[in-house]
PDB file of N, CA and C in Angstrom:
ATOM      1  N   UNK A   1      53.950  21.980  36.229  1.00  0.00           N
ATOM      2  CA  UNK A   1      55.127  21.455  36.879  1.00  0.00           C
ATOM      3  C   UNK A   1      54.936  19.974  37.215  1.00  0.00           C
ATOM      4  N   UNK A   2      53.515  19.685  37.746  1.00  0.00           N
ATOM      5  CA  UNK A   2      53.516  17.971  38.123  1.00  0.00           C
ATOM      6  C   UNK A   2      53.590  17.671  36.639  1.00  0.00           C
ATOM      7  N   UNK A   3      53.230  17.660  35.740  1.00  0.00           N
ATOM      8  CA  UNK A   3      53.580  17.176  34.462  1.00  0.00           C
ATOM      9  C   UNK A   3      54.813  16.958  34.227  1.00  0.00           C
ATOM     10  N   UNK A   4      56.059  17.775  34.464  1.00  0.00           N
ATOM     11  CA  UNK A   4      57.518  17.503  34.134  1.00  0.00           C
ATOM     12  C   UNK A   4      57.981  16.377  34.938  1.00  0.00           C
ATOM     13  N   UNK A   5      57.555  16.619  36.226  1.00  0.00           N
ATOM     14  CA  UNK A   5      57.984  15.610  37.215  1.00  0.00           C
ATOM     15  C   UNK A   5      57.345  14.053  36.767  1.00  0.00           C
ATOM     16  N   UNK A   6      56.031  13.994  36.434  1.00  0.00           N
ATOM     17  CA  UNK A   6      55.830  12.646  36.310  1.00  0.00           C
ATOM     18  C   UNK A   6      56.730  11.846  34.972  1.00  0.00           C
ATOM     19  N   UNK A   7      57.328  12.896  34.109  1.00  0.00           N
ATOM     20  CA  UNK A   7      57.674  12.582  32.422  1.00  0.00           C
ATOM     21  C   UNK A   7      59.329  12.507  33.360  1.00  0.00           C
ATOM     22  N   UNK A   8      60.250  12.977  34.066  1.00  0.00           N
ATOM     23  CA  UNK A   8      61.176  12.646  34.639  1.00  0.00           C
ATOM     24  C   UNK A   8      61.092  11.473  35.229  1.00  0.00           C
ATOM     25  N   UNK A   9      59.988  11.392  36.303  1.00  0.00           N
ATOM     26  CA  UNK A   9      60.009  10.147  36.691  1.00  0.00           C
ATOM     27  C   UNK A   9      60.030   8.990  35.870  1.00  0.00           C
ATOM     28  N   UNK A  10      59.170   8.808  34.673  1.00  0.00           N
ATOM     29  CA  UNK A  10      58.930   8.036  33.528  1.00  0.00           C
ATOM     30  C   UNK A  10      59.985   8.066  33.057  1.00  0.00           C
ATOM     31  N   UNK A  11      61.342   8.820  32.572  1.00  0.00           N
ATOM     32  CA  UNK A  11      62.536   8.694  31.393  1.00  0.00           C
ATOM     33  C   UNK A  11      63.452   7.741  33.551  1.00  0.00           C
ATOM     34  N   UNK A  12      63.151   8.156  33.686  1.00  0.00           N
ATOM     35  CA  UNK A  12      64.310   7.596  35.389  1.00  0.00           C
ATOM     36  C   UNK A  12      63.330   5.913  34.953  1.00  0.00           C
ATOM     37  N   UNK A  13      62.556   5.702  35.261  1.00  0.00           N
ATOM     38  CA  UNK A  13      62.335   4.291  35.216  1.00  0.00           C
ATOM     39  C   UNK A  13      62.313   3.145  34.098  1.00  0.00           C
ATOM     40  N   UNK A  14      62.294   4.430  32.892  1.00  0.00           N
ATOM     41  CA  UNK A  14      62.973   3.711  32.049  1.00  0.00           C
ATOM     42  C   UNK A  14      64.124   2.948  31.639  1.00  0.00           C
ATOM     43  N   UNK A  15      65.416   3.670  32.400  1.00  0.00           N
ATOM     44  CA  UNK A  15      66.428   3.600  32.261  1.00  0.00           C
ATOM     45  C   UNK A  15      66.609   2.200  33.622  1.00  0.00           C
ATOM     46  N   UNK A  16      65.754   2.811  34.500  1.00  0.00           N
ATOM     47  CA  UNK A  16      66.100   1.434  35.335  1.00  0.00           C
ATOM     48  C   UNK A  16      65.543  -0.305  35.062  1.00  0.00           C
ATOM     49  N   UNK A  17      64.832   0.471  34.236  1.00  0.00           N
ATOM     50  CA  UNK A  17      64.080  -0.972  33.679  1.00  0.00           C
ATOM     51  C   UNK A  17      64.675  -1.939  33.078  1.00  0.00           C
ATOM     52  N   UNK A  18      66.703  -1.478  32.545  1.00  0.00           N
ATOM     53  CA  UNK A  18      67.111  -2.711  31.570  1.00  0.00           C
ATOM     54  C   UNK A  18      67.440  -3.580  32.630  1.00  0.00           C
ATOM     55  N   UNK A  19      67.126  -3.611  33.803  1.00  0.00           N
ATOM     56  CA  UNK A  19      67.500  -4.768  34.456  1.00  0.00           C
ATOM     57  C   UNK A  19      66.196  -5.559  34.558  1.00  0.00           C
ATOM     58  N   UNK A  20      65.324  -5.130  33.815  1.00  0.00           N
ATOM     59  CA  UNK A  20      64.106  -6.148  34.122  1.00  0.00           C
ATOM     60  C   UNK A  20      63.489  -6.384  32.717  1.00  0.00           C
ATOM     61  N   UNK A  21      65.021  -6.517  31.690  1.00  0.00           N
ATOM     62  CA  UNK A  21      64.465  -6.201  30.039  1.00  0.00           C
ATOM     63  C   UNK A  21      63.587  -5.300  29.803  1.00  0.00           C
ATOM     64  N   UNK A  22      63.500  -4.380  29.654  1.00  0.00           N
ATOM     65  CA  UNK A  22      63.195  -3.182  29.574  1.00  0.00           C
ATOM     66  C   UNK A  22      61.476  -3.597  28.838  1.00  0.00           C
ATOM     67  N   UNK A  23      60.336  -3.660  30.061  1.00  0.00           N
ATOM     68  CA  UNK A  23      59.242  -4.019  29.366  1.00  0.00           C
ATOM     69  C   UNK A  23      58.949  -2.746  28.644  1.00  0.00           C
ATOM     70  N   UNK A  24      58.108  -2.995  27.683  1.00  0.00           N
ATOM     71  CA  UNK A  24      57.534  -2.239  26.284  1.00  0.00           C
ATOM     72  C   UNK A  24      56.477  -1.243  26.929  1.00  0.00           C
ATOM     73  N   UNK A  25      56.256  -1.366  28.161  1.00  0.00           N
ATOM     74  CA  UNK A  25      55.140  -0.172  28.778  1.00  0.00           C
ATOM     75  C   UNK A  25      56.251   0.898  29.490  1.00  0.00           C
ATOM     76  N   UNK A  26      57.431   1.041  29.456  1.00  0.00           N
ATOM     77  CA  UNK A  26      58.201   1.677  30.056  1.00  0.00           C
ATOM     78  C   UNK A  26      58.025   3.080  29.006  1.00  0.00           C
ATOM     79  N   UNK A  27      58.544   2.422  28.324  1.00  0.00           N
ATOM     80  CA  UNK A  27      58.471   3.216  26.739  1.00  0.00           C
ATOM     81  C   UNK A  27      57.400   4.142  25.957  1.00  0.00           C
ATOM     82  N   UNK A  28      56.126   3.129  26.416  1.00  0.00           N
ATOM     83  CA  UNK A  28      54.936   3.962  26.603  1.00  0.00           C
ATOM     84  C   UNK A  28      54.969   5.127  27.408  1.00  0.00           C
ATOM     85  N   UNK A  29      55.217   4.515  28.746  1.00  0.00           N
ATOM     86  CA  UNK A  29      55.149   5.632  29.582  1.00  0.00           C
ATOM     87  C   UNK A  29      56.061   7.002  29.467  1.00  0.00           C
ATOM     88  N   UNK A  30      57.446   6.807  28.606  1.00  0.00           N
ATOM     89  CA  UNK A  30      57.642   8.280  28.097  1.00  0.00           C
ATOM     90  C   UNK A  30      56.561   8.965  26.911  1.00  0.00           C
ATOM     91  N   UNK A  31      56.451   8.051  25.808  1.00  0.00           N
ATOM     92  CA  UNK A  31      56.210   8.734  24.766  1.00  0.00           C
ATOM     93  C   UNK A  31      54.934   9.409  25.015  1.00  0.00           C
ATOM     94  N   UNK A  32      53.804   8.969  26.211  1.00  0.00           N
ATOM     95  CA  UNK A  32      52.859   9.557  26.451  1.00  0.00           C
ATOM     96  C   UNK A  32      52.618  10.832  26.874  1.00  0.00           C
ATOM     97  N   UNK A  33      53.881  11.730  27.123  1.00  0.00           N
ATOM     98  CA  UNK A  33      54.297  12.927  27.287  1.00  0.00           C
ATOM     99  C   UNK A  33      54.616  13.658  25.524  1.00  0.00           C
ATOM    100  N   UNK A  34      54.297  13.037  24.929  1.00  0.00           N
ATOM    101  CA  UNK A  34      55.154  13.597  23.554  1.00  0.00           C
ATOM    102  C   UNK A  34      53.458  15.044  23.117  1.00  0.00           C
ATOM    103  N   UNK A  35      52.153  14.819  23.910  1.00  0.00           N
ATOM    104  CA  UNK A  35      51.249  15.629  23.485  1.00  0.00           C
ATOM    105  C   UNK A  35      51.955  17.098  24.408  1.00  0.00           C
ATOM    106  N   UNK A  36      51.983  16.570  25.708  1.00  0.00           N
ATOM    107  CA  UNK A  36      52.604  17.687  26.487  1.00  0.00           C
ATOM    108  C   UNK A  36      53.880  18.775  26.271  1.00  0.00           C
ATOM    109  N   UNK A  37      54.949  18.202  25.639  1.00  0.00           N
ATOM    110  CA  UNK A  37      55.911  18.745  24.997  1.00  0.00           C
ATOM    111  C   UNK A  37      55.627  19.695  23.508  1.00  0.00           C
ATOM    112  N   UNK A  38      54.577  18.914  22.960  1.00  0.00           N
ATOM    113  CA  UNK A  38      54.155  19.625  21.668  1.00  0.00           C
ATOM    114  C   UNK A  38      53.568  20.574  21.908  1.00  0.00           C
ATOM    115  N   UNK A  39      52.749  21.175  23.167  1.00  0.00           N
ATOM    116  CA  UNK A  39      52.121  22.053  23.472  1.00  0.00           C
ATOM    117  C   UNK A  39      53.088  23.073  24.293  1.00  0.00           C
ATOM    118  N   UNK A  40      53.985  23.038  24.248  1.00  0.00           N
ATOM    119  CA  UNK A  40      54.834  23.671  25.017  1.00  0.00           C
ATOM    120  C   UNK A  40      54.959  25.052  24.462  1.00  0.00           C
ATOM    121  N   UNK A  41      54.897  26.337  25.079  1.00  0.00           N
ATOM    122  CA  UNK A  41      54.723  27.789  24.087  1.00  0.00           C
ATOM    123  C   UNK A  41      56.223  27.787  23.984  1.00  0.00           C
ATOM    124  N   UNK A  42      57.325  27.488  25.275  1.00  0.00           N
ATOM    125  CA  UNK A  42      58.783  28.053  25.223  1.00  0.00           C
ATOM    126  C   UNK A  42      59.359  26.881  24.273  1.00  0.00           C
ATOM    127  N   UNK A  43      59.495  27.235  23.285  1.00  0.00           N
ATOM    128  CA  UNK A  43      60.222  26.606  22.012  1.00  0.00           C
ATOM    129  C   UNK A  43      61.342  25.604  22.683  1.00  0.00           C
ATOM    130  N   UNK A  44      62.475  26.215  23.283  1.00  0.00           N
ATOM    131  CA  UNK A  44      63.686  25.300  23.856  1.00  0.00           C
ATOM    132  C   UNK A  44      62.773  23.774  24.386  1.00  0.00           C
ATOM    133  N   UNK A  45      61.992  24.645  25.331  1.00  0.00           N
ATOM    134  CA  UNK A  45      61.409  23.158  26.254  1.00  0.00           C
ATOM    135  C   UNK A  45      61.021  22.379  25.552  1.00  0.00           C
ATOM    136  N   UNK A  46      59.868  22.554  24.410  1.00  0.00           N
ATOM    137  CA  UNK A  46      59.882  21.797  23.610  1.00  0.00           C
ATOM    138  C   UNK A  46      61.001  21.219  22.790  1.00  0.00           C
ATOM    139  N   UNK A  47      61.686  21.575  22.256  1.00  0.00           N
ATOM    140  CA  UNK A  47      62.587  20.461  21.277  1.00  0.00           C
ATOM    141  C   UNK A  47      63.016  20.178  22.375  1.00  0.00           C
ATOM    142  N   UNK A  48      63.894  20.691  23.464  1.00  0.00           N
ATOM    143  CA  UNK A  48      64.340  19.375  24.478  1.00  0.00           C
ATOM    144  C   UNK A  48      63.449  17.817  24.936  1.00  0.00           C
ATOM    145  N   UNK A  49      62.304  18.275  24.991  1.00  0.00           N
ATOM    146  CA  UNK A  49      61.252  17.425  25.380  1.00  0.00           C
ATOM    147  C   UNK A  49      60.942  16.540  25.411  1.00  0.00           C
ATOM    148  N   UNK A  50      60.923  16.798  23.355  1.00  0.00           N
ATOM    149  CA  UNK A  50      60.756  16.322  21.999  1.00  0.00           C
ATOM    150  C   UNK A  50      62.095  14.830  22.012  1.00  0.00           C
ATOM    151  N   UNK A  51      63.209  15.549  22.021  1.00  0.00           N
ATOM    152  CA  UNK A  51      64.191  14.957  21.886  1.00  0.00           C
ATOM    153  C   UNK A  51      64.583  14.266  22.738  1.00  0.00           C
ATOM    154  N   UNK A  52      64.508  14.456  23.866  1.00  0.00           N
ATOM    155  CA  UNK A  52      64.749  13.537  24.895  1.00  0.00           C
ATOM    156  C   UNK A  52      63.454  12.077  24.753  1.00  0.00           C
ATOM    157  N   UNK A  53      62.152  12.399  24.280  1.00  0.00           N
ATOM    158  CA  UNK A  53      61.207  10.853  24.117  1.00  0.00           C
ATOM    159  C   UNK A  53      61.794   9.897  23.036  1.00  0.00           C
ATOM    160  N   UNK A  54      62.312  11.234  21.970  1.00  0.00           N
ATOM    161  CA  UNK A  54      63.009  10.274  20.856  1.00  0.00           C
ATOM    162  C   UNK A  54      64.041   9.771  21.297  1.00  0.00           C
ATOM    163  N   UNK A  55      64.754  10.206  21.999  1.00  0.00           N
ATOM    164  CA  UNK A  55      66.294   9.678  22.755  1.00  0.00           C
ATOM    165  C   UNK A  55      65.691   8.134  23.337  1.00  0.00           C
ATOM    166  N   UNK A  56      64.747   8.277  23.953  1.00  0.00           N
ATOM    167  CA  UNK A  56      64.399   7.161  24.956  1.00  0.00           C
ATOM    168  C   UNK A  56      64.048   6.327  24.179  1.00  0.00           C
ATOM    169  N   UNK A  57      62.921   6.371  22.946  1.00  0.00           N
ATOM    170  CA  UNK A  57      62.510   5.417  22.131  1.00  0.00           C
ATOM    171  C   UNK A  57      63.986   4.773  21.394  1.00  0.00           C
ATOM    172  N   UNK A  58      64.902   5.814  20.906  1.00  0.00           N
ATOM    173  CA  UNK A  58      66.170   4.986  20.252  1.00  0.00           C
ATOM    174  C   UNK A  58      66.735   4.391  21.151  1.00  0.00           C
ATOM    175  N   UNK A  59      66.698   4.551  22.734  1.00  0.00           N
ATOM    176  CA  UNK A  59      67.338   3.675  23.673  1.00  0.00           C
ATOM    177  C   UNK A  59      66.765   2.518  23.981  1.00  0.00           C
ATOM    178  N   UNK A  60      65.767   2.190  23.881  1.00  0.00           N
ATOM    179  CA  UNK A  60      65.073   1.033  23.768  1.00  0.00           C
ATOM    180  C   UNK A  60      65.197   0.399  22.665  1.00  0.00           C
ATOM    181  N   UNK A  61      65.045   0.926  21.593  1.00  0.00           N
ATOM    182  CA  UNK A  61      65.096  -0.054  20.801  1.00  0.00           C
ATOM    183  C   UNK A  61      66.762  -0.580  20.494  1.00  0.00           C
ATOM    184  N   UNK A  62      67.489   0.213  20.894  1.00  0.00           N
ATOM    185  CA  UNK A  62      68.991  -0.249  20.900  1.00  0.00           C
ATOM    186  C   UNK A  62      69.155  -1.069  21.649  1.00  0.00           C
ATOM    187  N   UNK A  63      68.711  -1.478  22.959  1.00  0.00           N
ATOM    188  CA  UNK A  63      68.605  -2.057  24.046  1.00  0.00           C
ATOM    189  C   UNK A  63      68.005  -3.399  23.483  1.00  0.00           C
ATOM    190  N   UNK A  64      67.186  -3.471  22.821  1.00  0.00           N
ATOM    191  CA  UNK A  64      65.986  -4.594  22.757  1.00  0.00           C
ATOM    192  C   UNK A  64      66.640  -5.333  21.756  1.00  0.00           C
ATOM    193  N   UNK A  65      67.389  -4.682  20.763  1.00  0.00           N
ATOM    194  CA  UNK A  65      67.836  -5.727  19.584  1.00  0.00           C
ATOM    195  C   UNK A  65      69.620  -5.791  19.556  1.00  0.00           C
ATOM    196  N   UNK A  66      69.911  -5.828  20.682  1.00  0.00           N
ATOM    197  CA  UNK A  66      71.427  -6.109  21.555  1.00  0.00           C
ATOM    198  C   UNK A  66      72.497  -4.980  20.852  1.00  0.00           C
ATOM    199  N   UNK A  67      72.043  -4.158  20.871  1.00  0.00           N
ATOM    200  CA  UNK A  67      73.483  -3.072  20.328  1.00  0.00           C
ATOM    201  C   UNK A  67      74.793  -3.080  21.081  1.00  0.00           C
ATOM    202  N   UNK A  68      76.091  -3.283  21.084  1.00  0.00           N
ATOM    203  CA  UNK A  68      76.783  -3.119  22.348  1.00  0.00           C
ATOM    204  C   UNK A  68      76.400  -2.564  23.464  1.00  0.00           C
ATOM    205  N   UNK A  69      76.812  -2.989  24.545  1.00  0.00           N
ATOM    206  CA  UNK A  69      76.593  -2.439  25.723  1.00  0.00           C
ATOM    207  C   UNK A  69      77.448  -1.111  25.928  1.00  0.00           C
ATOM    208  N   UNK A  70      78.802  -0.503  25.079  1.00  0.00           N
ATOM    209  CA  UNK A  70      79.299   0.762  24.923  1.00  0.00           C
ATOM    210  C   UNK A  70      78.094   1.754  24.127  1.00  0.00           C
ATOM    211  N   UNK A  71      77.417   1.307  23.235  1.00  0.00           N
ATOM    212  CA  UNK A  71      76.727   2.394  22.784  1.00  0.00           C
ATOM    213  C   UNK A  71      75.142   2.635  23.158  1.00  0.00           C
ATOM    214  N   UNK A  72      75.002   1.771  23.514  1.00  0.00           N
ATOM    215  CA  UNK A  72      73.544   1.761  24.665  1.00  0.00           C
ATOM    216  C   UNK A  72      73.770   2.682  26.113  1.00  0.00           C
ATOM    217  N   UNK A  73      75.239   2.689  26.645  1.00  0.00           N
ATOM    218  CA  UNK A  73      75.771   3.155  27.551  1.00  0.00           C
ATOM    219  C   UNK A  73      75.840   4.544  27.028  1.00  0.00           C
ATOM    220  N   UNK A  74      76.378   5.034  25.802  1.00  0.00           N
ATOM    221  CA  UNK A  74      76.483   6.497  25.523  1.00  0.00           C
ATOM    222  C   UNK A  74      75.257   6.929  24.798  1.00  0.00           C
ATOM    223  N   UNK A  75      74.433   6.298  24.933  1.00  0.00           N
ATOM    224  CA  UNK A  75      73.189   6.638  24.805  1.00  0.00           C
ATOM    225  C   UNK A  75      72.330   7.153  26.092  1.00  0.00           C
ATOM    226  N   UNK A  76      72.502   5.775  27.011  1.00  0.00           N
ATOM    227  CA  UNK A  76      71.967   6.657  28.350  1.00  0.00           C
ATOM    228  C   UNK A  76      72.490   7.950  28.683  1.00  0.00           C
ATOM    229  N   UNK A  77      73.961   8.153  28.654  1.00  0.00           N
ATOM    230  CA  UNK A  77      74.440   9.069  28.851  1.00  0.00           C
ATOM    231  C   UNK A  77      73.898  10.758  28.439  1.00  0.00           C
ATOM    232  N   UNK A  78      73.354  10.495  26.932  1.00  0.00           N
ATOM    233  CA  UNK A  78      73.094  11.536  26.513  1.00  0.00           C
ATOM    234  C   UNK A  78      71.292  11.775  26.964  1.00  0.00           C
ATOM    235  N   UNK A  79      70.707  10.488  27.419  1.00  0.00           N
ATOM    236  CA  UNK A  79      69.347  10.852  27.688  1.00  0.00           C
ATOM    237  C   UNK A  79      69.534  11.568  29.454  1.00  0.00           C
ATOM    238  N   UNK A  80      70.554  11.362  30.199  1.00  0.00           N
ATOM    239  CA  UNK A  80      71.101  11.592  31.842  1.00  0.00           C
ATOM    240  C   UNK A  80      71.179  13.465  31.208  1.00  0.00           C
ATOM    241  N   UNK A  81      72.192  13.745  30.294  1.00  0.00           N
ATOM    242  CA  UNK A  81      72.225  15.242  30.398  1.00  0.00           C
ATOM    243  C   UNK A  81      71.043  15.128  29.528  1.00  0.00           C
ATOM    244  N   UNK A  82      70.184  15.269  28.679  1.00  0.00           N
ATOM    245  CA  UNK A  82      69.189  15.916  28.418  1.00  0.00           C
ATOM    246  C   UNK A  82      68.249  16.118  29.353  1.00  0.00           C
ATOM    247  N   UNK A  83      67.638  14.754  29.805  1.00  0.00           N
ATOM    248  CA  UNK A  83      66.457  14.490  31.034  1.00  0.00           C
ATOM    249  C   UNK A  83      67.230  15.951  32.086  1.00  0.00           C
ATOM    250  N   UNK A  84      68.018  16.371  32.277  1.00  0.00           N
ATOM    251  CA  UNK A  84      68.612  17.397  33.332  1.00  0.00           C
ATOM    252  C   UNK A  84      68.242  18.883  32.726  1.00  0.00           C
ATOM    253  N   UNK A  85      69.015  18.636  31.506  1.00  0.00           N
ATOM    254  CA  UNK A  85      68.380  20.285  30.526  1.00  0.00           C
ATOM    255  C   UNK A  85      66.675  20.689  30.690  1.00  0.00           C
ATOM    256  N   UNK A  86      65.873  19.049  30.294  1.00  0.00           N
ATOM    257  CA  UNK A  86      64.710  19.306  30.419  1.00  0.00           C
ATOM    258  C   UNK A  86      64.213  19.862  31.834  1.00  0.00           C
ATOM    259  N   UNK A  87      64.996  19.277  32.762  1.00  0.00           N
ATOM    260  CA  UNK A  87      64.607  19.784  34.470  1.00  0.00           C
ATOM    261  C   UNK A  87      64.675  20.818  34.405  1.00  0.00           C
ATOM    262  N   UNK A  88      66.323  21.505  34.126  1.00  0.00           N
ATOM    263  CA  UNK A  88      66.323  22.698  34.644  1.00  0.00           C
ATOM    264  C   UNK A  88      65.851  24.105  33.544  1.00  0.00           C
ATOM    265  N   UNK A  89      65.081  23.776  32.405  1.00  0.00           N
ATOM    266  CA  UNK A  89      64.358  24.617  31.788  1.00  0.00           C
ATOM    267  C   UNK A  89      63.363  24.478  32.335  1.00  0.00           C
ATOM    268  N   UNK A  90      62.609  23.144  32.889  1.00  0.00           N
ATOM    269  CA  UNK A  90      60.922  23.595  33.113  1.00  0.00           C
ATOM    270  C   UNK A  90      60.835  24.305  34.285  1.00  0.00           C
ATOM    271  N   UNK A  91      62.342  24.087  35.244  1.00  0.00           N
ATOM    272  CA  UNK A  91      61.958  24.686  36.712  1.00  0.00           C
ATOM    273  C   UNK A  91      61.972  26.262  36.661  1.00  0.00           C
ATOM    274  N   UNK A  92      62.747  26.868  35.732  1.00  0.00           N
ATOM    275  CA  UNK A  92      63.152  28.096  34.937  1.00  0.00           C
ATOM    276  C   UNK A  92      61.989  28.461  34.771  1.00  0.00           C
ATOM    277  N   UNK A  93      61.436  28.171  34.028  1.00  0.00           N
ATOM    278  CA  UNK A  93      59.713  28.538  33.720  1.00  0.00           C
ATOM    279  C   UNK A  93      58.912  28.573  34.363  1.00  0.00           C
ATOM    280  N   UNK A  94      58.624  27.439  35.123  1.00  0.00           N
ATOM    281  CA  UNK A  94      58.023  27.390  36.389  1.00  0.00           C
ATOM    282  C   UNK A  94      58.263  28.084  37.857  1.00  0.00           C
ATOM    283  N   UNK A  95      59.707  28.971  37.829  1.00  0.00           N
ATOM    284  CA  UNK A  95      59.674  29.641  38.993  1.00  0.00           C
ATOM    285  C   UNK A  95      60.641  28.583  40.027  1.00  0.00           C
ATOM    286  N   UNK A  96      60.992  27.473  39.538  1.00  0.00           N
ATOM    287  CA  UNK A  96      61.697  26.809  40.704  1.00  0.00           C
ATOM    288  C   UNK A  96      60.934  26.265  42.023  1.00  0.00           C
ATOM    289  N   UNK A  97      61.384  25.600  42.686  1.00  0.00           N
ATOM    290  CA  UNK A  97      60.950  24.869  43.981  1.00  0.00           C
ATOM    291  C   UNK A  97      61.360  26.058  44.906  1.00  0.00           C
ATOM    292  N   UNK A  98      60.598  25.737  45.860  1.00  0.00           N
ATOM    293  CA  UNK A  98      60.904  26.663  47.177  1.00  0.00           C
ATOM    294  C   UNK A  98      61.501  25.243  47.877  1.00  0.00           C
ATOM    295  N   UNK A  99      62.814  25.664  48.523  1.00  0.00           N
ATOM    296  CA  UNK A  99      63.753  24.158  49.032  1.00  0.00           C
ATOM    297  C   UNK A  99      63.493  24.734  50.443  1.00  0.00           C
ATOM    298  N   UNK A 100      63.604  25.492  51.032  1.00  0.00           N
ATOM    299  CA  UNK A 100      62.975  25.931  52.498  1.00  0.00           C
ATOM    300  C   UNK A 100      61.744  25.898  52.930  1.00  0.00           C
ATOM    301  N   UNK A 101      61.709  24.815  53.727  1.00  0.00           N
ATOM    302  CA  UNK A 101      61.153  24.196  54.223  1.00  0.00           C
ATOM    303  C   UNK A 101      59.427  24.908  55.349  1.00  0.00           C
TER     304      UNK A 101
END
């Protein structure tokens, strides 16, 4: 479970990063999850995983070599619902958070 959370945290700071031109270690910092996803036994989690690092790598590089700002935008969009699919399958697997305190 700390594994999903740090690879969420990593696709979230990615996305916040185009305000600081999106440095090239952002990017790192998803794809470095791409061993963790491959090892994944529940098939879904994986290709979501999978697809969501590739999502992020095509968002960067769309980002980096000026694609409109409409399709860089429906790009984040689709990495916002995946990065969520990926949440709420690993928490599924994992049993969920206990929110009571």
């Amino acid at each position: 479970m700390k594994k999903l959370i740090e690879f969420d945290n990593a696709v979230e700071a990615l996305g916040d990063s185009m305000l600081a031109n999106m440095p090239e270690q952002r990017i790192k910092d998803v794809q470095q999850f791409r061993g963790y996803f491959e090892q994944q036994t529940d098939a879904k989690l994986r290709k979501l995983g999978l697809r969501l690092i590739d999502e992020c790598v095509a968002f960067s590089f769309m980002f980096r070599i000026g694609v409109s700002y409409d399709k860089v935008f429906d790009k984040s969009l689709e990495i916002g619902h995946l990065r969520e699919e990926v949440t709420k399958r690993g928490l599924r697997l994992n049993g969920g958070f206990n929110t009571q305190g």
